[in-house]
N, C-alpha and C. Protein backbone atom coordinates (compact mmCIF):
# COMPACT_ATOMS: atom_id res chain seq x y z
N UNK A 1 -58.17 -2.05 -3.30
CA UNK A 1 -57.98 -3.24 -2.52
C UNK A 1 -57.95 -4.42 -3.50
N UNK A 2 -56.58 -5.21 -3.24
CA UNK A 2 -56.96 -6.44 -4.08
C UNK A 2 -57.06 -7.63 -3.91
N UNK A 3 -57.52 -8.77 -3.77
CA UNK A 3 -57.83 -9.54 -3.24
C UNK A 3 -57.50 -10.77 -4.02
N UNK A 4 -56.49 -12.17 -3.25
CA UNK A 4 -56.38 -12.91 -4.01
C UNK A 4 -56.89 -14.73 -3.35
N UNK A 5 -56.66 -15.46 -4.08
CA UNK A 5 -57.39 -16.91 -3.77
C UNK A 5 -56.41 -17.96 -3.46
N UNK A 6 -56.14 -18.46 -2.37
CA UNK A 6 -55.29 -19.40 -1.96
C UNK A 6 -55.95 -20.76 -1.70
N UNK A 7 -55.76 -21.59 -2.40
CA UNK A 7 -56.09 -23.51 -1.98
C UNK A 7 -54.97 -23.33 -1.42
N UNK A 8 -55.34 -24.45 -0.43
CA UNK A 8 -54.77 -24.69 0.64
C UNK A 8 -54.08 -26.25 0.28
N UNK A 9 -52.99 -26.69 0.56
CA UNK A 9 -52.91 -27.89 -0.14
C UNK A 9 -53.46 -28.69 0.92
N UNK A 10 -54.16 -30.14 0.17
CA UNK A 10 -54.83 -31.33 1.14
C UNK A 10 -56.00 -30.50 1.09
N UNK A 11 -56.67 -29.73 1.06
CA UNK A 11 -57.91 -29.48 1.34
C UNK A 11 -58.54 -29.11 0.29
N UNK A 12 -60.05 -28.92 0.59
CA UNK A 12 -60.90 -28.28 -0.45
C UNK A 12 -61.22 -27.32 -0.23
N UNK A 13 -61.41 -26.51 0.68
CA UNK A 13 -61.53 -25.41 0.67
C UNK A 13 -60.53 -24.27 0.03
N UNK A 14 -61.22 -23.09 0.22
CA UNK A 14 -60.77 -22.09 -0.62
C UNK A 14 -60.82 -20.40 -0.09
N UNK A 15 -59.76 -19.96 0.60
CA UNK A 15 -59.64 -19.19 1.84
C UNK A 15 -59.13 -17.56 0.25
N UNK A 16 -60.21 -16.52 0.71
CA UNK A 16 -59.91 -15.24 0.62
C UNK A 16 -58.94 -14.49 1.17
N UNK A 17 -57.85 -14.03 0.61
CA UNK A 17 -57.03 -12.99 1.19
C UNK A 17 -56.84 -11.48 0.45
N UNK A 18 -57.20 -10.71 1.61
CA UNK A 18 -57.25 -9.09 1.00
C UNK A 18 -56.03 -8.04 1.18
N UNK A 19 -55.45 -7.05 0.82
CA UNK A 19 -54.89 -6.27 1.66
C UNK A 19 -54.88 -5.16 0.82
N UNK A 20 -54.55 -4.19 1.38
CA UNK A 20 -53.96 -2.72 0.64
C UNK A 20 -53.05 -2.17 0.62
N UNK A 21 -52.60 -1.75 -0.87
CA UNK A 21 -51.78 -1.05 -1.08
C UNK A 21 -51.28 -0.45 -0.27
N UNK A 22 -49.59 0.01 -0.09
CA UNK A 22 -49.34 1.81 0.86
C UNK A 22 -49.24 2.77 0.07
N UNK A 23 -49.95 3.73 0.30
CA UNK A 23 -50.27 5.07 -0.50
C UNK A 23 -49.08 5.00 -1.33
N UNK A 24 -49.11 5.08 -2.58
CA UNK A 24 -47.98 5.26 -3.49
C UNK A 24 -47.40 6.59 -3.80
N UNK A 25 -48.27 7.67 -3.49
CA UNK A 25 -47.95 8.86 -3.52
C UNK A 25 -47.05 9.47 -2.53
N UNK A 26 -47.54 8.44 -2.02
CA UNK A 26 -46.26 9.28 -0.18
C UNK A 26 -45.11 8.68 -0.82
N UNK A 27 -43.95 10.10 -0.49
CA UNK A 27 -42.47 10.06 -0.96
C UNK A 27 -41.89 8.91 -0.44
N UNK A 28 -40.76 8.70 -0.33
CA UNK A 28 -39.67 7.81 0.16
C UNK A 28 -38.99 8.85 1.23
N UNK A 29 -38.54 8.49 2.00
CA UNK A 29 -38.53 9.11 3.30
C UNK A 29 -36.61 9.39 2.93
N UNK A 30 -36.69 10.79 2.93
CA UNK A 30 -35.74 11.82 2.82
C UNK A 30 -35.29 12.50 3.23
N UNK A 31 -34.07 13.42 3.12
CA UNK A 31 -33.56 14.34 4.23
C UNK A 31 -33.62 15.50 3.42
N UNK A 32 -33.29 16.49 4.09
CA UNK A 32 -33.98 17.95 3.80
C UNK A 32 -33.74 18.47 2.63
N UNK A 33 -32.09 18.16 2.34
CA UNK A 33 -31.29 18.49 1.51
C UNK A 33 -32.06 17.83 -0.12
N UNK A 34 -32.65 16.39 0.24
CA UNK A 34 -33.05 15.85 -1.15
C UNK A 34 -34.14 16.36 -1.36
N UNK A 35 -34.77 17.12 -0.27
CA UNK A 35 -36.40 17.50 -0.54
C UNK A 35 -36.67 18.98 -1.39
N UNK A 36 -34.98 19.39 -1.39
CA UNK A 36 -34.78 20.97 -1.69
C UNK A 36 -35.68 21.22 -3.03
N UNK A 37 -36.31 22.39 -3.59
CA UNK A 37 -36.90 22.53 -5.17
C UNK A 37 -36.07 22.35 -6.53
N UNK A 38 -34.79 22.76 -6.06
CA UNK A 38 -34.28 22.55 -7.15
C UNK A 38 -33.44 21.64 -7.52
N UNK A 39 -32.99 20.75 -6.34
CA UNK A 39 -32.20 19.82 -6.49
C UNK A 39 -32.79 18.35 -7.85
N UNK A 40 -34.00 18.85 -8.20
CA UNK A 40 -34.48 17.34 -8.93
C UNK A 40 -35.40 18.26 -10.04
N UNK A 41 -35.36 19.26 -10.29
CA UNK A 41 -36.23 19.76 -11.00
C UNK A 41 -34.88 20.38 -11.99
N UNK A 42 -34.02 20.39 -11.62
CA UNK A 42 -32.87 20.70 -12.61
C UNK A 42 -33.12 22.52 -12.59
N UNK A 43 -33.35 23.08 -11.68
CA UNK A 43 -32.90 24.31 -11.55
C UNK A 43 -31.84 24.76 -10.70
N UNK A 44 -30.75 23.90 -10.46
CA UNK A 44 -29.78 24.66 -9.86
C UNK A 44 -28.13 24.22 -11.06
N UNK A 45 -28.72 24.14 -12.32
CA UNK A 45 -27.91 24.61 -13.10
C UNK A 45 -26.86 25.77 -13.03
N UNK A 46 -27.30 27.00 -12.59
CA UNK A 46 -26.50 27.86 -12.15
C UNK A 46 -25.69 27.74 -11.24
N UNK A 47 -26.37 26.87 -10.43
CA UNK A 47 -24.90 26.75 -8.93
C UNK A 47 -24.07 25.73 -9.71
N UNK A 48 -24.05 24.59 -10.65
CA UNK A 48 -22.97 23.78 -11.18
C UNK A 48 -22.00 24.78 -11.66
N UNK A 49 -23.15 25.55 -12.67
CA UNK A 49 -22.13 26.47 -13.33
C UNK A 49 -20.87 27.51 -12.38
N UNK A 50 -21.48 27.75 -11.27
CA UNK A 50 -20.77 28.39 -10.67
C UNK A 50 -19.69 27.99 -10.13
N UNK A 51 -20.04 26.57 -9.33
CA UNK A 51 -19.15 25.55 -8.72
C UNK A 51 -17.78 25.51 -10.16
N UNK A 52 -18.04 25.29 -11.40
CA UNK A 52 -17.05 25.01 -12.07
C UNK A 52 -16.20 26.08 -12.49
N UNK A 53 -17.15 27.16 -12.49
CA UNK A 53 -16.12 28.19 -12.85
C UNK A 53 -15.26 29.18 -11.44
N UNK A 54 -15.68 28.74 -10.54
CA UNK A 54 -14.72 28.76 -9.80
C UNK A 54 -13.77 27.71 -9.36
N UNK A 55 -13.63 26.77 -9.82
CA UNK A 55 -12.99 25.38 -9.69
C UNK A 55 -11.48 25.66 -11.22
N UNK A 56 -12.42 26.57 -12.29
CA UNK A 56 -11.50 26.68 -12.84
C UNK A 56 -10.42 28.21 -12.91
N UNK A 57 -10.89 28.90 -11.86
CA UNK A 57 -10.71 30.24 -11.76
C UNK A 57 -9.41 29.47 -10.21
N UNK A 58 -9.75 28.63 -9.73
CA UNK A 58 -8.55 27.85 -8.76
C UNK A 58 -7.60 27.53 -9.64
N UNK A 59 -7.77 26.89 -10.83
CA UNK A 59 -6.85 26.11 -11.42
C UNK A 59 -5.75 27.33 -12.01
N UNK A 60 -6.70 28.26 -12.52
CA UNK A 60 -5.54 29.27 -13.25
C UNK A 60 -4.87 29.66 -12.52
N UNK A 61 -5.77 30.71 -11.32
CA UNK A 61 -5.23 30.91 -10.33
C UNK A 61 -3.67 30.54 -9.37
N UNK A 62 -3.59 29.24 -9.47
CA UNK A 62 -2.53 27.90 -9.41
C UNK A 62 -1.94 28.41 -10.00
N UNK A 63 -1.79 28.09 -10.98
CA UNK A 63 -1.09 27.72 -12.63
C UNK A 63 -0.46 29.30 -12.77
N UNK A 64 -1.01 30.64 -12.53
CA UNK A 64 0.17 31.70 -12.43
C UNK A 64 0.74 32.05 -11.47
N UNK A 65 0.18 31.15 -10.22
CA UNK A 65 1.09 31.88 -9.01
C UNK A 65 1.90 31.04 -8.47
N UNK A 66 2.15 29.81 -9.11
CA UNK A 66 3.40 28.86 -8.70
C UNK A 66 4.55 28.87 -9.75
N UNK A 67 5.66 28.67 -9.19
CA UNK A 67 7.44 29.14 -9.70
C UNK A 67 7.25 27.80 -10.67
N UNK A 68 8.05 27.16 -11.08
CA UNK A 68 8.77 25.98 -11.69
C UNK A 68 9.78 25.69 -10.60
N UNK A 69 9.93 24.29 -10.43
CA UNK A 69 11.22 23.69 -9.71
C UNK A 69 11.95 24.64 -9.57
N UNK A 70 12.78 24.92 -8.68
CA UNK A 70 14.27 25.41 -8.78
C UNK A 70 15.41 24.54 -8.72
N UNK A 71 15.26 23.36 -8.13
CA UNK A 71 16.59 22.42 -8.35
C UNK A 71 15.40 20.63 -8.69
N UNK A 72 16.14 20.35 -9.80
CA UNK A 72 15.89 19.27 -10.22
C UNK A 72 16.94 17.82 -9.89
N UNK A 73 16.20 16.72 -9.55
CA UNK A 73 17.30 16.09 -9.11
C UNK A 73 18.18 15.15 -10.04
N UNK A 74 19.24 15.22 -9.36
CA UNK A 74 20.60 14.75 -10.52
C UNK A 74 20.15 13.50 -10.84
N UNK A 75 19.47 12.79 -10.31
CA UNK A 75 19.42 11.29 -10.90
C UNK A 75 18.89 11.45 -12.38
N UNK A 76 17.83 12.45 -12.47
CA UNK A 76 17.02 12.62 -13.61
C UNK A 76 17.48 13.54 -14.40
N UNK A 77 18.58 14.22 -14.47
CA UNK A 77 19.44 15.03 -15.07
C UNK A 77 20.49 14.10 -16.15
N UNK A 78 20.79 14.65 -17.48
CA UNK A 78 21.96 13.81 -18.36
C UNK A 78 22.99 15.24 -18.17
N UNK A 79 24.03 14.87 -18.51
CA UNK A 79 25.10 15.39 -18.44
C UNK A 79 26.35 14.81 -19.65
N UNK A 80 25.49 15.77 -21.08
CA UNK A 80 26.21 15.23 -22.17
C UNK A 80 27.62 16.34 -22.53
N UNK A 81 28.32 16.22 -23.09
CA UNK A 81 29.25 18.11 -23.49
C UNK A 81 29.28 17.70 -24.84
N UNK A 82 30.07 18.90 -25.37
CA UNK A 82 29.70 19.38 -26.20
C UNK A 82 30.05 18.41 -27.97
N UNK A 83 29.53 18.33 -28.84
CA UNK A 83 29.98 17.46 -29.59
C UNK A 83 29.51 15.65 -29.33
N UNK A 84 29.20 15.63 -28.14
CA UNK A 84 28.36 13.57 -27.96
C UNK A 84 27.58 13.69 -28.74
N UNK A 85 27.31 12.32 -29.45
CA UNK A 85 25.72 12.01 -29.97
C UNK A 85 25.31 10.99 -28.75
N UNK A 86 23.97 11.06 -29.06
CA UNK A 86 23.12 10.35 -27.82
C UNK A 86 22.08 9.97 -28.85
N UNK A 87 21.45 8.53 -28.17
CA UNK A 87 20.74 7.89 -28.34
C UNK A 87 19.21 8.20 -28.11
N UNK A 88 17.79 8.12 -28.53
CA UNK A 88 16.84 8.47 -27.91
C UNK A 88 16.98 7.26 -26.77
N UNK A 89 17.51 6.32 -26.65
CA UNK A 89 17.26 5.39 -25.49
C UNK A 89 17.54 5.86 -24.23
N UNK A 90 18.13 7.07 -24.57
CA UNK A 90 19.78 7.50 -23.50
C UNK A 90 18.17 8.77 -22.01
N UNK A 91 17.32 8.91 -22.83
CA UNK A 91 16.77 9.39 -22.09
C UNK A 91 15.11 8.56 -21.41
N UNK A 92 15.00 7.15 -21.70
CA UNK A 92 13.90 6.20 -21.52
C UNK A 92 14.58 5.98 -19.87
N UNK A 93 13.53 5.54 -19.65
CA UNK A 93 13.24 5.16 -17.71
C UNK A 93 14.00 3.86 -17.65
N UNK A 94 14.14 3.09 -18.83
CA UNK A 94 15.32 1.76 -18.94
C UNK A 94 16.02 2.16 -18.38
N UNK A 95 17.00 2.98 -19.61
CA UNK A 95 18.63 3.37 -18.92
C UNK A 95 18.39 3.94 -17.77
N UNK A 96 17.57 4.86 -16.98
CA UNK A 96 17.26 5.60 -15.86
C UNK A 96 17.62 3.90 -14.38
N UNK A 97 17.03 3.15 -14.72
CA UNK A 97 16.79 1.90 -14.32
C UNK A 97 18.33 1.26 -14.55
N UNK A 98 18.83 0.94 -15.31
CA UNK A 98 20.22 0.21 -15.83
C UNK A 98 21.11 1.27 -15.05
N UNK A 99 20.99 2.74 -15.27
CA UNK A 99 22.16 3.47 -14.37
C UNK A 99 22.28 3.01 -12.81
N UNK A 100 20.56 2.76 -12.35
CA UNK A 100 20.08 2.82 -11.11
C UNK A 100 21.27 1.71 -10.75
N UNK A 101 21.11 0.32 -11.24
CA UNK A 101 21.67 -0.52 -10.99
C UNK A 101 23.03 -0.96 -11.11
N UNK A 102 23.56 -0.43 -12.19
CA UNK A 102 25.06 -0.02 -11.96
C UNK A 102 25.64 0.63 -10.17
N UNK A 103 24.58 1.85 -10.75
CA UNK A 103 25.35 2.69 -9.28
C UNK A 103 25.30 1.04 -7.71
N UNK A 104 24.24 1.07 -7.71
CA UNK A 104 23.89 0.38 -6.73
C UNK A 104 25.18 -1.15 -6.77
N UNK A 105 25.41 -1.65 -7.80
CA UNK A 105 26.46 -3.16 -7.60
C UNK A 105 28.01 -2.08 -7.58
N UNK A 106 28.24 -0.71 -8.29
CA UNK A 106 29.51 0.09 -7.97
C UNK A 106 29.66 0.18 -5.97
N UNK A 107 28.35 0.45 -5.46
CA UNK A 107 28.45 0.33 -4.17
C UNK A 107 28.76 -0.71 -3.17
N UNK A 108 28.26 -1.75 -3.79
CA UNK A 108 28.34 -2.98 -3.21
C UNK A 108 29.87 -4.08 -2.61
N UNK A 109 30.27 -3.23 -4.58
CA UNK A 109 32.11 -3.24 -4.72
C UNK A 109 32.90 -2.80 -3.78
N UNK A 110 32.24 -1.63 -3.69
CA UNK A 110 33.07 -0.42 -2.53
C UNK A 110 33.68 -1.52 -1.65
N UNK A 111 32.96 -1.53 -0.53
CA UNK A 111 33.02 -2.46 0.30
C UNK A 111 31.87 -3.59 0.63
N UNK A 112 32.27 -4.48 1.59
CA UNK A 112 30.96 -5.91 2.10
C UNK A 112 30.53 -5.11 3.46
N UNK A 113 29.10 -4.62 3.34
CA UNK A 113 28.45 -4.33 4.50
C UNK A 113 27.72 -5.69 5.23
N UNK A 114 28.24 -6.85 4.55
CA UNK A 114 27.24 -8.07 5.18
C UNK A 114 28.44 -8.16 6.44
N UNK A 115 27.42 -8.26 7.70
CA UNK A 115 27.83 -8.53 8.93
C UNK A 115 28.93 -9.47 9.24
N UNK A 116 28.54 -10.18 8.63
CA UNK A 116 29.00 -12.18 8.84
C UNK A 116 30.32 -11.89 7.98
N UNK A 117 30.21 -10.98 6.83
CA UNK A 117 31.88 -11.16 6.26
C UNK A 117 32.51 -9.98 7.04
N UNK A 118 31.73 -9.21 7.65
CA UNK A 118 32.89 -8.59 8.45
C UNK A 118 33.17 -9.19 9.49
N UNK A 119 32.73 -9.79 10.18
CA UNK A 119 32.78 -10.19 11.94
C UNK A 119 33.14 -11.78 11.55
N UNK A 120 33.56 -12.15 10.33
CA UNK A 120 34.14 -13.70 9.68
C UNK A 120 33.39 -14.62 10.58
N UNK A 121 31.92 -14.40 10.88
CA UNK A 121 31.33 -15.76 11.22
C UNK A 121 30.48 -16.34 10.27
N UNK A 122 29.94 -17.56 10.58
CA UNK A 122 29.10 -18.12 9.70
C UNK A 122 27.66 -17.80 10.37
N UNK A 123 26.29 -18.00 9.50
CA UNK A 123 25.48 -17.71 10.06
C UNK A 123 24.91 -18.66 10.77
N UNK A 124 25.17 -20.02 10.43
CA UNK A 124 24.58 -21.28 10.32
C UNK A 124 24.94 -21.68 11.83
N UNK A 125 26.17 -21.31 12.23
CA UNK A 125 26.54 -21.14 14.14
C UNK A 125 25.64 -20.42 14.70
N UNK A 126 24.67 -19.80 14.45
CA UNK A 126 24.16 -19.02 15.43
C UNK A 126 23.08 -19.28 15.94
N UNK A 127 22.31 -20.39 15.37
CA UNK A 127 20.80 -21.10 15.61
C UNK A 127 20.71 -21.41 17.49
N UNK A 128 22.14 -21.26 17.91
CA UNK A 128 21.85 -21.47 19.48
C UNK A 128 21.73 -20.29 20.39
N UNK A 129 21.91 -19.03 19.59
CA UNK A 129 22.29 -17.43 20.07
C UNK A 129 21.01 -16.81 19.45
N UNK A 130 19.80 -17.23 20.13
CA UNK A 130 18.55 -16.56 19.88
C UNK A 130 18.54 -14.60 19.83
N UNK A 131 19.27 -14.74 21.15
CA UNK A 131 19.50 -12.96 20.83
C UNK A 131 19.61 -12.19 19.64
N UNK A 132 21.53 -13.06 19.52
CA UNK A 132 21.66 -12.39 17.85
C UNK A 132 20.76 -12.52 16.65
N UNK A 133 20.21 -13.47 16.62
CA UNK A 133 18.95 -14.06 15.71
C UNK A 133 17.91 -13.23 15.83
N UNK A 134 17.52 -12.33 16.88
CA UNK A 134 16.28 -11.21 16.61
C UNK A 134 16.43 -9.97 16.46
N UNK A 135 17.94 -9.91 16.14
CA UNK A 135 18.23 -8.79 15.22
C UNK A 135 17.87 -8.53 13.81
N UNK A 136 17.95 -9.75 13.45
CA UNK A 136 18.05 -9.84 12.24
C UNK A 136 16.00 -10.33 11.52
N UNK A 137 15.22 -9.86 12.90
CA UNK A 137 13.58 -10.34 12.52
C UNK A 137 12.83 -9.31 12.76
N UNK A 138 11.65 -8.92 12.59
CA UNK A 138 10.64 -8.11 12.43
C UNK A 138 10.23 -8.23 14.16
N UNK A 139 9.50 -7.59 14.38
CA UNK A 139 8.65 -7.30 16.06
C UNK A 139 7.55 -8.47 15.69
N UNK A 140 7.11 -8.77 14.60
CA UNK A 140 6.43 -9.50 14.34
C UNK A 140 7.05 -11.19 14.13
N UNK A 141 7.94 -11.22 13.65
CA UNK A 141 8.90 -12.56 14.13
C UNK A 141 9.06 -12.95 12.46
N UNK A 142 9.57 -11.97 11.56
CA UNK A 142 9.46 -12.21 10.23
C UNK A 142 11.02 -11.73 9.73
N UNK A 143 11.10 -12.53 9.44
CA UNK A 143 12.91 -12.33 8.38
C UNK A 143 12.72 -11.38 7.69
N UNK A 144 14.02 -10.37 7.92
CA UNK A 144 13.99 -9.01 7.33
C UNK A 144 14.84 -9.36 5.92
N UNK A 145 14.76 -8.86 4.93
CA UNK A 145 15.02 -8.80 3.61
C UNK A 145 16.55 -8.39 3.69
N UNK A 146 17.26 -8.27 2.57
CA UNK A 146 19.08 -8.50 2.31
C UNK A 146 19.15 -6.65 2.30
N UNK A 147 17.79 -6.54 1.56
CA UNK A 147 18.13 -4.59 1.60
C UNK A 147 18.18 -4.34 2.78
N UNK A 148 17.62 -4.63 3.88
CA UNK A 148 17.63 -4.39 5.58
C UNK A 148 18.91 -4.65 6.25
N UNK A 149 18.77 -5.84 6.10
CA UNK A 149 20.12 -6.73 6.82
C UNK A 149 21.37 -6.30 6.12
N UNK A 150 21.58 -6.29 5.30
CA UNK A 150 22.66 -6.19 4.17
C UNK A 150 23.25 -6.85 3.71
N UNK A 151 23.40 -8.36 3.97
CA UNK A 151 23.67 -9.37 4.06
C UNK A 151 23.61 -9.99 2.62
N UNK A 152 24.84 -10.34 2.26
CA UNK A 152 24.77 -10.76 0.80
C UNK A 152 24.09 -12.49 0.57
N UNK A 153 23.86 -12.68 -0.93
CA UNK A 153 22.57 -13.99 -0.74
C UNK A 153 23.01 -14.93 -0.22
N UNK A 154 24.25 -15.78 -0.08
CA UNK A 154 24.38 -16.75 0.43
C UNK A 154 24.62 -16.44 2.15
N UNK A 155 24.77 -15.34 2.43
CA UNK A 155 24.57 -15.26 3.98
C UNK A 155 23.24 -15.27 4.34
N UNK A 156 22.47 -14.58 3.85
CA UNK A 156 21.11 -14.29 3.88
C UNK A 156 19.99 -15.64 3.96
N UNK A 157 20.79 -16.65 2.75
CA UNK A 157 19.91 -17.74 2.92
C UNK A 157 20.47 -18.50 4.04
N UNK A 158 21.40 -18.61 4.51
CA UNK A 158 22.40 -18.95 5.79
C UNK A 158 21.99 -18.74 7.25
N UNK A 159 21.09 -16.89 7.40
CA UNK A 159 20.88 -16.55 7.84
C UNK A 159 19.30 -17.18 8.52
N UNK A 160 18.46 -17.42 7.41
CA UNK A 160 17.05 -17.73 7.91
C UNK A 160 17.47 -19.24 7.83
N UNK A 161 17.97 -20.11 7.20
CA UNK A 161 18.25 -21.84 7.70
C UNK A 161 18.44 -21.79 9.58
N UNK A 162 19.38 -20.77 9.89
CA UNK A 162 20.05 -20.67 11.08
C UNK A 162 18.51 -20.20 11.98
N UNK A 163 17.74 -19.32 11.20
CA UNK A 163 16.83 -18.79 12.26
C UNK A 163 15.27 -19.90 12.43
N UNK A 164 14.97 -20.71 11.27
CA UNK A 164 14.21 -21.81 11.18
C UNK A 164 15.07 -23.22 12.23
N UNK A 165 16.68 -23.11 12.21
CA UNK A 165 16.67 -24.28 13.43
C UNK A 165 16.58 -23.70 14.81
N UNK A 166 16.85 -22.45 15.00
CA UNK A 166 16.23 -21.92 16.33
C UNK A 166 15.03 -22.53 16.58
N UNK A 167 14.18 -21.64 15.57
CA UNK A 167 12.63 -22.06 15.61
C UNK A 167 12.41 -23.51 16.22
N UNK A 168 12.83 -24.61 15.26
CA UNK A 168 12.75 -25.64 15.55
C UNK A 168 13.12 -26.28 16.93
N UNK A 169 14.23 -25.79 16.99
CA UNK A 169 14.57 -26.21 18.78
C UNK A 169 13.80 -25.75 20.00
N UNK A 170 13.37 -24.90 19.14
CA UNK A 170 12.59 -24.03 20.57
C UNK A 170 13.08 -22.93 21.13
N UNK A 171 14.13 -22.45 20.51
CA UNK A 171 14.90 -21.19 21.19
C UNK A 171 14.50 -19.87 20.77
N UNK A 172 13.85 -19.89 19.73
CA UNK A 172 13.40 -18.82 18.55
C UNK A 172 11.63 -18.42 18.71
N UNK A 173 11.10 -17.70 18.72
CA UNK A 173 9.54 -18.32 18.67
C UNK A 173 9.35 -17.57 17.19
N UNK A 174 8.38 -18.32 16.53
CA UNK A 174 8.48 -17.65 15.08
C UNK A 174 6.97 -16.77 15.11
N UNK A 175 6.85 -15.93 16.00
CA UNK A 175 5.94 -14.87 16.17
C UNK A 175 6.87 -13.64 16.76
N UNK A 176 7.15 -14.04 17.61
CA UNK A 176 7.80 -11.96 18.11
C UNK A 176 9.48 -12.50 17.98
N UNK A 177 10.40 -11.03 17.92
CA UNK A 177 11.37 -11.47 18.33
C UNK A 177 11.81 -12.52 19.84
N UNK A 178 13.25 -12.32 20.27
CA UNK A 178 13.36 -13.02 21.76
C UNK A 178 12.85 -12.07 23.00
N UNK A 179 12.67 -12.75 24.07
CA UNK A 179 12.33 -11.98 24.90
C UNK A 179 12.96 -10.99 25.37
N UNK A 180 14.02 -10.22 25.42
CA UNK A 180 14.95 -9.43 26.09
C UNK A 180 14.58 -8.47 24.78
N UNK A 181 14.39 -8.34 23.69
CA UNK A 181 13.55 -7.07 22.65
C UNK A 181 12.45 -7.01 22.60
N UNK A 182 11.50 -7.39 23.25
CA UNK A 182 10.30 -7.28 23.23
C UNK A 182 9.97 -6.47 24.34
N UNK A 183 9.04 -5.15 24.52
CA UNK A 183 8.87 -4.24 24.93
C UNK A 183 8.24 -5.05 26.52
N UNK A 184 8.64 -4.32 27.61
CA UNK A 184 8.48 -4.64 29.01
C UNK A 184 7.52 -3.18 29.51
N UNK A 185 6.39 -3.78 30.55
CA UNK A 185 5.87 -2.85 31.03
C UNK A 185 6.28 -2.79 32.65
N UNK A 186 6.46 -1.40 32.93
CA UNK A 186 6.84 -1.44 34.88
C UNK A 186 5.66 -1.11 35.49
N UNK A 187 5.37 -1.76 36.60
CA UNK A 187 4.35 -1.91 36.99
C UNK A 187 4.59 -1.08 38.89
């Protein structure tokens, strides 16, 4: 028991306070599993050991009973004949990246998948045609990106000017699409 001395402020007196310890020997309150013998006494060395060597008896296991690929894909494939010299660059994730992007502006060439140059409108007319305007937005009321839309950049920036003067007028709400796409319940 230990006992300590408190002044009191403003006063003269001098007030005793006692208390006791809680048994220090009593555990910390545990579940069965932590109370086990060997879990803290370091005798279940053997079950680690076991745990790992069957962890690595999985891995081999794996490792002889699975094939290799059978078809690898062409993007990641070169296709040199016979007699080219090649570059070590020719096989870095760059050029992998630089081909990527070739292919992708060779497509673009092909033909104009932007809407507005096929259907020869402007986008900037459409701020009064809320409909058509929530085609082109998220369920959430968010401008979909040029990879979505397809819409090349100057339509694209054409596109959200046109969907911010909706907004502004009031025809647009800039949370959900318009009402006629927004999901209806029958009652």
């Amino acid at each position: 028991m230990y006992s300590r001395r408190l002044l009191t402020k403003g006063l003269k007196s001098v007030r005793s306070v006692s208390y006791t310890p809680r048994n220090l020997n009593k555990g910390l309150p545990s579940t069965p599993e932590m109370k086990s013998n060997g879990s803290w006494t370091g005798q279940d060395t053997r079950d680690k050991d076991s745990v790992i060597n069957q962890v690595i008896g999985l891995a081999r296991n794996f490792q002889e009973n699975t094939q290799p690929p059978t078809q690898v894909d062409p993007s990641l494939t070169k296709r040199f004949s016979a007699g080219d010299t090649y570059d070590p660059f020719d096989f870095s994730s760059d050029k992998l990246d630089i081909e990527r992007r070739e292919r992708r502006s060779a497509q673009r060439s092909k033909g104009s998948t932007d809407p507005f140059d096929r259907a020869g409108i402007d986008p900037l007319d459409l701020y009064t045609m809320p409909e058509i305007l929530s085609k082109f937005l998220t369920s959430t009321g968010q401008i979909l990106p040029r990879e979505i839309t397809g819409c090349t950049g100057k339509n694209q920036r054409k596109l959200s000017i046109a969907i911010e003067r909706s907004r502004h007028c009031g025809l647009l709400s800039s949370v959900h699409k318009h009402s006629r796409y927004l999901p209806s319940r029958t009652l």
